[in-house]
N, C-alpha and C. Protein backbone atom coordinates (compact mmCIF):
# COMPACT_ATOMS: atom_id res chain seq x y z
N UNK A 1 33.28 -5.93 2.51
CA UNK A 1 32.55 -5.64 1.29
C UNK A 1 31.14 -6.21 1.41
N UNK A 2 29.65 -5.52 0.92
CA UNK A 2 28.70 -5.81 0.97
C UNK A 2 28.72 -6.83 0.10
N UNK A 3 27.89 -7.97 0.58
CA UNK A 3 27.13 -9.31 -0.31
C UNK A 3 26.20 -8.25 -1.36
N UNK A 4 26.15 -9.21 -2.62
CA UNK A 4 25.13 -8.56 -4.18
C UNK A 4 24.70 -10.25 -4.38
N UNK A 5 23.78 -9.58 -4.95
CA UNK A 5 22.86 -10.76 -5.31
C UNK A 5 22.52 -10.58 -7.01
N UNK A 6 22.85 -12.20 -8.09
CA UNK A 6 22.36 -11.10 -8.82
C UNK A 6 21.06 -11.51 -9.36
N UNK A 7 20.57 -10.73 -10.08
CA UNK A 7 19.13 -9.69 -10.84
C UNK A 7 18.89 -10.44 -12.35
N UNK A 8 18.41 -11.32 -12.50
CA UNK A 8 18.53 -11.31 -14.31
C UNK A 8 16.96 -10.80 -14.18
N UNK A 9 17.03 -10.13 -15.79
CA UNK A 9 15.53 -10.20 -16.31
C UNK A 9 15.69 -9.98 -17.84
N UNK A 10 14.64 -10.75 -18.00
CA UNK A 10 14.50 -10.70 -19.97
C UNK A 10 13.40 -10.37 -20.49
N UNK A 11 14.01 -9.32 -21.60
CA UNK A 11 13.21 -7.91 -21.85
C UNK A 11 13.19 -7.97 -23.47
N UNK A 12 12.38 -7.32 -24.29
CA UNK A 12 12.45 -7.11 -25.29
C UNK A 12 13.83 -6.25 -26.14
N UNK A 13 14.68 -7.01 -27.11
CA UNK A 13 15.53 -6.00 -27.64
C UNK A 13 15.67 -4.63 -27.64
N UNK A 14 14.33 -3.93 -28.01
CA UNK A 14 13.86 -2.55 -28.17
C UNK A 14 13.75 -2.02 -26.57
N UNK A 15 13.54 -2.89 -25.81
CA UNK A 15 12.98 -2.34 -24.29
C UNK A 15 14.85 -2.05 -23.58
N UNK A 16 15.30 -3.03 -24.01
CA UNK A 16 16.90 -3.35 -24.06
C UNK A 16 17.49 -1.90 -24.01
N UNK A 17 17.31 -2.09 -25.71
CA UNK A 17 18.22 -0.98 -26.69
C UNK A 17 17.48 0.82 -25.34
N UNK A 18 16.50 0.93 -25.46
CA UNK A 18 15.45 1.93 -24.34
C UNK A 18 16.69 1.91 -23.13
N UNK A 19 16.45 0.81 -22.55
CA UNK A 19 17.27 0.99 -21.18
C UNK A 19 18.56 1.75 -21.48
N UNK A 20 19.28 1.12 -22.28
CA UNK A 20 20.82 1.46 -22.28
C UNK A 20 20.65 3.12 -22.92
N UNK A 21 19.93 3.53 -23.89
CA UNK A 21 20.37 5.10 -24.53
C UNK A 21 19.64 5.39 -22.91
N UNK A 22 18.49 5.47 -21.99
CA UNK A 22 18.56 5.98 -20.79
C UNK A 22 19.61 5.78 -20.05
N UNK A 23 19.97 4.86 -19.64
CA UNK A 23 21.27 4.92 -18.69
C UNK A 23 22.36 5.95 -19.58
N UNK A 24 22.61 5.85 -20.85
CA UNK A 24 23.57 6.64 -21.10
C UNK A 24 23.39 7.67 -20.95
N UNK A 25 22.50 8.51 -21.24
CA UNK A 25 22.30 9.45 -21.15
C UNK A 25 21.88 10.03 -19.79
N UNK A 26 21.71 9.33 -18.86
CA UNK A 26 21.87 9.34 -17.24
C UNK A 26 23.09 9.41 -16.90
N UNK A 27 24.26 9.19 -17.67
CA UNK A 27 25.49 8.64 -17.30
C UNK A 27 25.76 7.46 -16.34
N UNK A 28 24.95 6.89 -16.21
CA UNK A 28 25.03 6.17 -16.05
C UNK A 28 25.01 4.42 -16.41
N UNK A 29 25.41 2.92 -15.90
CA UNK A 29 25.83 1.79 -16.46
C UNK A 29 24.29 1.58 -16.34
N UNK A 30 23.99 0.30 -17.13
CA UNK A 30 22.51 0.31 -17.33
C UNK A 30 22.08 -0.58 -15.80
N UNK A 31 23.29 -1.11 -14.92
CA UNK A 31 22.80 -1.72 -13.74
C UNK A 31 22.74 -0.58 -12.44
N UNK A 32 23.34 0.38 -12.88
CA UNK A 32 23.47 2.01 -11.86
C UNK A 32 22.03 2.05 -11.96
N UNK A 33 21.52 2.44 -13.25
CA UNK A 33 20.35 3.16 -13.69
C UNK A 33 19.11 2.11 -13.62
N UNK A 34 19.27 1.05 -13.45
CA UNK A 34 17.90 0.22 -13.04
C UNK A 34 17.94 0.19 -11.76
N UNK A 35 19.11 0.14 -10.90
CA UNK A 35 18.90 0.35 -9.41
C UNK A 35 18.60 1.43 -8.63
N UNK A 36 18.81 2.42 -9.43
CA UNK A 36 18.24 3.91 -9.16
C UNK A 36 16.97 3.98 -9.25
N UNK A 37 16.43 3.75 -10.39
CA UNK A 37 15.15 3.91 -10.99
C UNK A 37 14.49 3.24 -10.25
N UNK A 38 14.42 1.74 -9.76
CA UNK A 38 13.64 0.71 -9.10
C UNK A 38 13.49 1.30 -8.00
N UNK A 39 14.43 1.73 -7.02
CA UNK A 39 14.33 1.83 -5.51
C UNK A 39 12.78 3.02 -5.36
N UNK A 40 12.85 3.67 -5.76
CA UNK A 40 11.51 4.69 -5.53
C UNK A 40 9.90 3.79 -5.82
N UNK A 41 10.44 3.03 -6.75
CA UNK A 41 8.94 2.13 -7.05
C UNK A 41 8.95 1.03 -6.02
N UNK A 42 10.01 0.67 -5.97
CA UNK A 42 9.78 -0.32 -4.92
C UNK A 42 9.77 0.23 -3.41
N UNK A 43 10.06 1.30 -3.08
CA UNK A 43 9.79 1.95 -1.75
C UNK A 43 8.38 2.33 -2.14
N UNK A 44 8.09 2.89 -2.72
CA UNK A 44 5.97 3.26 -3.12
C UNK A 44 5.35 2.11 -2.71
N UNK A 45 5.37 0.89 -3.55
CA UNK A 45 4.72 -0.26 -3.49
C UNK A 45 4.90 -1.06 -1.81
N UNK A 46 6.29 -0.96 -1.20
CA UNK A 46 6.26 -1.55 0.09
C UNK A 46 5.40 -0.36 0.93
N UNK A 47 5.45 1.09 0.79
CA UNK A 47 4.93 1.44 1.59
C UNK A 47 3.29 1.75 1.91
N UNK A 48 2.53 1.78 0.47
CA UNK A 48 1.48 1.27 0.38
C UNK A 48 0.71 0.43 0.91
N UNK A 49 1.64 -0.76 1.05
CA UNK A 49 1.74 -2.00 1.77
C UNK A 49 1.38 -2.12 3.32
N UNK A 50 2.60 -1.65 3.22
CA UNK A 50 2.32 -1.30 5.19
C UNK A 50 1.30 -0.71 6.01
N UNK A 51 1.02 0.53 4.44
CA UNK A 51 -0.48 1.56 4.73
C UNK A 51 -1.68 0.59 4.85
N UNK A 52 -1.92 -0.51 3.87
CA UNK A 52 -2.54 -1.13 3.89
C UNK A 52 -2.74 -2.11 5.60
N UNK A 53 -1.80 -2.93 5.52
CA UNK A 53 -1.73 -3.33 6.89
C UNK A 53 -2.12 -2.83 7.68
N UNK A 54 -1.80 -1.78 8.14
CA UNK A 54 -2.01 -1.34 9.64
C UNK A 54 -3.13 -0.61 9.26
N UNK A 55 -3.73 -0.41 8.19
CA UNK A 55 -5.42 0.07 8.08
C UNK A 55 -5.86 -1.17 8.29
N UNK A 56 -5.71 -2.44 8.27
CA UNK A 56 -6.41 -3.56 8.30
C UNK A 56 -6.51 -3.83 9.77
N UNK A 57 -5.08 -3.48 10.34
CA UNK A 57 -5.02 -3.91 11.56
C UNK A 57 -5.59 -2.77 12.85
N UNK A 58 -5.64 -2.00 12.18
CA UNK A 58 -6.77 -0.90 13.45
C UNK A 58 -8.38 -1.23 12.71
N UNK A 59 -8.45 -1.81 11.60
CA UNK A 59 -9.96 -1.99 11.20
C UNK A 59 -10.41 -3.13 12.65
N UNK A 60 -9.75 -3.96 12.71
CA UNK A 60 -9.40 -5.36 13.11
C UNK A 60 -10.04 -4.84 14.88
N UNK A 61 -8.97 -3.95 15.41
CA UNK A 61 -9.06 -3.40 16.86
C UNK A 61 -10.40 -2.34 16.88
N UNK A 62 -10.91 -2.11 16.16
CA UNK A 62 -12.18 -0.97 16.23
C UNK A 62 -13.31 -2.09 15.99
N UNK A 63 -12.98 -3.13 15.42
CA UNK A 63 -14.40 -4.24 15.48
C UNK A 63 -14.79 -5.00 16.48
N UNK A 64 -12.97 -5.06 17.18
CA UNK A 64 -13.12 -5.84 18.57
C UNK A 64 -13.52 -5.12 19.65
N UNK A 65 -13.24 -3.63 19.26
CA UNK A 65 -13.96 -2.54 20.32
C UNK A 65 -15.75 -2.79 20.48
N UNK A 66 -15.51 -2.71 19.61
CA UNK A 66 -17.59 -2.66 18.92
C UNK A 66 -18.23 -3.61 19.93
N UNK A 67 -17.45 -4.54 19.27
CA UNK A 67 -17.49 -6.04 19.88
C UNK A 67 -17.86 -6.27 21.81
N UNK A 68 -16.43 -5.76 21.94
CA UNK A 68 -16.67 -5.96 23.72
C UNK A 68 -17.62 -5.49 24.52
N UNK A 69 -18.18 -4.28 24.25
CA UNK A 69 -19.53 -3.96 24.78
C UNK A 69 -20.59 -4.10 23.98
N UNK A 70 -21.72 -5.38 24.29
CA UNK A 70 -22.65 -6.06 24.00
C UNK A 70 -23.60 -4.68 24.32
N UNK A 71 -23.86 -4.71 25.30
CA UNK A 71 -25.04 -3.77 25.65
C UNK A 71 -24.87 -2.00 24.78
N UNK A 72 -26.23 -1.42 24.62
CA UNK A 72 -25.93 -0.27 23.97
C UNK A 72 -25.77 0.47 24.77
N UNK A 73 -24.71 1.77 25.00
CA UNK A 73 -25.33 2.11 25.95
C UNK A 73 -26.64 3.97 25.94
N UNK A 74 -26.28 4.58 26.40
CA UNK A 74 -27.90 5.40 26.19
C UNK A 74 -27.75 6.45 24.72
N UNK A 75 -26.35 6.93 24.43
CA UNK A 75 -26.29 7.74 23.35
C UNK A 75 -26.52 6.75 22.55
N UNK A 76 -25.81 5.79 22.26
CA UNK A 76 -26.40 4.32 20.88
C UNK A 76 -28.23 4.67 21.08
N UNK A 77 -28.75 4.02 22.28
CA UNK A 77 -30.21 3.87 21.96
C UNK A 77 -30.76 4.70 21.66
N UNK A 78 -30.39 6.30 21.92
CA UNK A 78 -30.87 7.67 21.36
C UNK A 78 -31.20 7.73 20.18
N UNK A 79 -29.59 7.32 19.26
CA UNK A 79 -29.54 7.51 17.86
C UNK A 79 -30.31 6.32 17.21
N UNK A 80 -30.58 5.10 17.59
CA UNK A 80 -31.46 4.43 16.93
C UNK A 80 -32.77 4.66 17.19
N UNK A 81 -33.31 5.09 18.24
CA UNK A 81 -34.45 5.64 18.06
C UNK A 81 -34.86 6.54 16.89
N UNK A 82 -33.98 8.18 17.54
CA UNK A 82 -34.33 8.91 16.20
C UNK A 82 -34.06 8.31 14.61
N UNK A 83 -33.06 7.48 14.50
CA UNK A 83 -33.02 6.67 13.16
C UNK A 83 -34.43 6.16 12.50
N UNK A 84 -34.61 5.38 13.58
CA UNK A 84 -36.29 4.18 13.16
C UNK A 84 -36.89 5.62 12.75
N UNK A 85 -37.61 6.45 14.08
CA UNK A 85 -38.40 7.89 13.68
C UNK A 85 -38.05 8.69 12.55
N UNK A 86 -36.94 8.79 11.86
CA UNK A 86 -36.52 9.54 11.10
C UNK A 86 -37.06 8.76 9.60
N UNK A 87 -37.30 6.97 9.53
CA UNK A 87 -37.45 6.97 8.14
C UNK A 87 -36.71 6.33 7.52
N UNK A 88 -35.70 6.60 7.58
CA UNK A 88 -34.72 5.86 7.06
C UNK A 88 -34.70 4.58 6.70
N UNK A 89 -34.84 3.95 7.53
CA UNK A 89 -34.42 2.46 7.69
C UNK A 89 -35.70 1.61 7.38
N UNK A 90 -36.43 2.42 6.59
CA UNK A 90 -37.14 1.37 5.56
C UNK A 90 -37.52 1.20 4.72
């Protein structure tokens, strides 16, 4: 048999009384119907998460790219030339 862990949370009467006519009318027990309901928000929010991360962590590897070659090499000095000539940058 799977290990359960349990869950308290304290809610407003009215938020209460809310849960239970939803679960009933889900047919479901009001601990069916909060574990149903939760898993999609809480899969959104972890996976967001992760999106986040590993955007941080290729930000991370594209700076260290930048990084390792010090020198420009001739397409870089191209485009800052025409940059300065163009105006821009002041």
């Amino acid at each position: 048999m799977p290990s359960t862990a349990k869950f308290e949370v304290r809610v407003t009467p009215d938020f209460k009384e809310d849960l239970l006519l939803a679960a009933e009318a889900s047919g479901m027990s009001l601990t069916e119907f909060a574990i149903r309901n939760l898993r999609p928000c809480i899969d959104k929010v972890l996976r967001r998460e992760r999106e986040w991360q590993l955007q941080e962590a290729e930000s991370l590897r594209l700076v260290e790219a930048l990084r390792a070659d010090s020198e420009p090499n001739e397409a870089l000095q191209a485009a800052a030339k025409r940059y300065k000539a163009s105006g821009l940058g002041e």
